[in-house]
C-alpha atoms as a PDB file:
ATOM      1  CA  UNK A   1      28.153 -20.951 -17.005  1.00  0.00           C
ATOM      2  CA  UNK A   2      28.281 -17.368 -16.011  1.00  0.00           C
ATOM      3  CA  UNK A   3      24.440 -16.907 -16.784  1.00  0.00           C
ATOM      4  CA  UNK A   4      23.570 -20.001 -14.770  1.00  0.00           C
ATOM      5  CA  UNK A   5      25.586 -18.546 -11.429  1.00  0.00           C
ATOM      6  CA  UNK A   6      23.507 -15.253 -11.762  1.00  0.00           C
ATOM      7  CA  UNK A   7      20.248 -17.288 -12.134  1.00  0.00           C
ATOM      8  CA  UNK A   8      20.851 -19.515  -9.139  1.00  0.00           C
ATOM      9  CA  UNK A   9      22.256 -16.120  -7.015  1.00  0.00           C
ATOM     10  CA  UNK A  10      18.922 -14.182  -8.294  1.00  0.00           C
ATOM     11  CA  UNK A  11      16.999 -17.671  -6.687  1.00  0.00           C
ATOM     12  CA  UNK A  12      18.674 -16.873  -3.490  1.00  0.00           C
ATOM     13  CA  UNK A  13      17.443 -13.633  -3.352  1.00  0.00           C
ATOM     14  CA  UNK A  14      14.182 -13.954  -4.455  1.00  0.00           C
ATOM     15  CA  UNK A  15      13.953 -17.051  -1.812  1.00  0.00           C
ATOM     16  CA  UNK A  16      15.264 -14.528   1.203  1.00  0.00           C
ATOM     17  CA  UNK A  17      13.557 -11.642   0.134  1.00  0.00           C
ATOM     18  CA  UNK A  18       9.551 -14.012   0.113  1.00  0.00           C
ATOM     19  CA  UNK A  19      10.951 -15.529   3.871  1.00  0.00           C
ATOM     20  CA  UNK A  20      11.551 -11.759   5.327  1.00  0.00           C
ATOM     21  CA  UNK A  21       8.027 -11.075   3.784  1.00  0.00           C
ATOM     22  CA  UNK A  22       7.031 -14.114   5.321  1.00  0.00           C
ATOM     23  CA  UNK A  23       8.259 -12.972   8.507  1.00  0.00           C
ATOM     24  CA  UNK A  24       6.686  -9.759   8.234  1.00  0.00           C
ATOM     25  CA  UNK A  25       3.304 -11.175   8.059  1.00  0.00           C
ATOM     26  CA  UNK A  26       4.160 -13.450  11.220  1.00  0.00           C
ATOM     27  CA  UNK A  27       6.307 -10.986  13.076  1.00  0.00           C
ATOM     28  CA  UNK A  28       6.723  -7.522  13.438  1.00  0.00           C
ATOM     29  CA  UNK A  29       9.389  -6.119  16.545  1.00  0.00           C
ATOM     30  CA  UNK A  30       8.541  -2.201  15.240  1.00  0.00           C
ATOM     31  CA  UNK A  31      12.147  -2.061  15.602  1.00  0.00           C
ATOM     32  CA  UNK A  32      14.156   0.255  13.246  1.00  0.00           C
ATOM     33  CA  UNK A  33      16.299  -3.082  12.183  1.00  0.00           C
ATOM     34  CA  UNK A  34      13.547  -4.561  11.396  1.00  0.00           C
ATOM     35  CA  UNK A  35      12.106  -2.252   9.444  1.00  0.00           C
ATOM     36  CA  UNK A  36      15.587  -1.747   7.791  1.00  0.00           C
ATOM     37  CA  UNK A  37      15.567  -5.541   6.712  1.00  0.00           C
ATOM     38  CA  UNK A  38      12.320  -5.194   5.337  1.00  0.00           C
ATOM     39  CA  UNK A  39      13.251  -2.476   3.030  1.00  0.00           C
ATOM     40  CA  UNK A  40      16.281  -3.957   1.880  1.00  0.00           C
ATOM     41  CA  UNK A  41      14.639  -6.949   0.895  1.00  0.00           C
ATOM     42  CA  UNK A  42      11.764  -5.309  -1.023  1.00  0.00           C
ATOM     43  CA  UNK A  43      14.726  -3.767  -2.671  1.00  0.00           C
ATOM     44  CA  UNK A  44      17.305  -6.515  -3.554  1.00  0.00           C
ATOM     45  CA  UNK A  45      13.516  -8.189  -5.045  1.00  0.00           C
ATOM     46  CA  UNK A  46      12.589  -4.956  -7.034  1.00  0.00           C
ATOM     47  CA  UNK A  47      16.170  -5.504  -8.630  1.00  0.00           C
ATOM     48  CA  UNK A  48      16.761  -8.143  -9.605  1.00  0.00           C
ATOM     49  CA  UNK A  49      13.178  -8.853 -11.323  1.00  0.00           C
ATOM     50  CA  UNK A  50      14.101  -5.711 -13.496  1.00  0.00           C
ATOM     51  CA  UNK A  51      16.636  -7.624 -14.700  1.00  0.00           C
ATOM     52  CA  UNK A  52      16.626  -9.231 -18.207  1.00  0.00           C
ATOM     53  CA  UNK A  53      14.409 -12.374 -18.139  1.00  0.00           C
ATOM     54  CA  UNK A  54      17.215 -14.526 -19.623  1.00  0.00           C
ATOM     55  CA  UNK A  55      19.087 -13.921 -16.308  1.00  0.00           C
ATOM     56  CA  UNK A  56      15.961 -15.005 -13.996  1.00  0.00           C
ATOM     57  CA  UNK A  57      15.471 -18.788 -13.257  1.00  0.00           C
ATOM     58  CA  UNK A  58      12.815 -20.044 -15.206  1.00  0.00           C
ATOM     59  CA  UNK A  59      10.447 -20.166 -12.128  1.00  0.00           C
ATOM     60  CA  UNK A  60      10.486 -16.734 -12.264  1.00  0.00           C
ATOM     61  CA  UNK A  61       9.574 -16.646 -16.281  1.00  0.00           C
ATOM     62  CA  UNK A  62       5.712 -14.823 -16.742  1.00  0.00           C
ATOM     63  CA  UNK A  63       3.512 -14.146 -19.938  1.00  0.00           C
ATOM     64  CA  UNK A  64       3.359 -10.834 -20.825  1.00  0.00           C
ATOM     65  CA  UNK A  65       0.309  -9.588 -22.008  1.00  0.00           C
ATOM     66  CA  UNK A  66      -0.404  -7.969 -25.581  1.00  0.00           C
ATOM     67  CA  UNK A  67      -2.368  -5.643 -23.445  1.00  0.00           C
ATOM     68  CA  UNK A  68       0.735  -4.725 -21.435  1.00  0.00           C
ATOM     69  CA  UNK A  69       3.222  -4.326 -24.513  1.00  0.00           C
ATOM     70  CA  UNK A  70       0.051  -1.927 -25.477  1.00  0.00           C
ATOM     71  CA  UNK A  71       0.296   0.328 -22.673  1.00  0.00           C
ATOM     72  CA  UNK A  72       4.436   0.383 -22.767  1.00  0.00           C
ATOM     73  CA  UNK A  73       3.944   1.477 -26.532  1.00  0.00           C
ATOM     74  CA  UNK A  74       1.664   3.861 -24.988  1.00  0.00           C
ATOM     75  CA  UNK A  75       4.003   5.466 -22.321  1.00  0.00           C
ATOM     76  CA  UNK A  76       6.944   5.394 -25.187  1.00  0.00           C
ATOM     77  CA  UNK A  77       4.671   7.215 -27.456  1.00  0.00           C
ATOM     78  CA  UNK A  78       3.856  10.002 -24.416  1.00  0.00           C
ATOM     79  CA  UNK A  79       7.144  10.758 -23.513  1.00  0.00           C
ATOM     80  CA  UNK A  80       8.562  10.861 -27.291  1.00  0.00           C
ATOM     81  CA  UNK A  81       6.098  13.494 -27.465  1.00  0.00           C
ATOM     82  CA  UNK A  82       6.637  15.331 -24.220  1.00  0.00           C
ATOM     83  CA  UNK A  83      10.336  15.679 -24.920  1.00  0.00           C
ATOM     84  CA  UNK A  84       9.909  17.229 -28.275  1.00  0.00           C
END
């Protein structure tokens, strides 16, 4: 139950985080409000799609790559070696 209230509250923020973007494209007052909401909504997005896929709604669900699990190994790799 728990895991389906964080999926439908991650919904809600992915849904008001695309309509300020929306409203971005439409609308721009160049006021510092503005500008503030815009920010905080590319945030609250950036967060919660860093969260575990399990806890996104399955709308939300993407393929990843072999190409991309390539290039994580990669980084992994790099920084294993950089902090030796």
């Amino acid at each position: 139950m728990q895991l389906d209230r964080i999926k439908n509250l991650v919904a809600e923020v992915l849904k008001t985080s695309r309509e300020v973007e929306e409203w971005r494209n439409d609308y721009d007052p160049a006021s510092q409000e503005w500008y503030t909401l815009i920010n905080l909504a590319q945030t609250a997005e950036s967060l919660v799609l860093s969260l575990p896929v399990e806890m996104l709604p399955e709308a939300e669900w993407r393929w990843v790559s072999t190409s991309e699990y390539a290039a994580v190994d990669e980084i992994l790799d790099a920084l294993k070696e950089a902090g030796k």
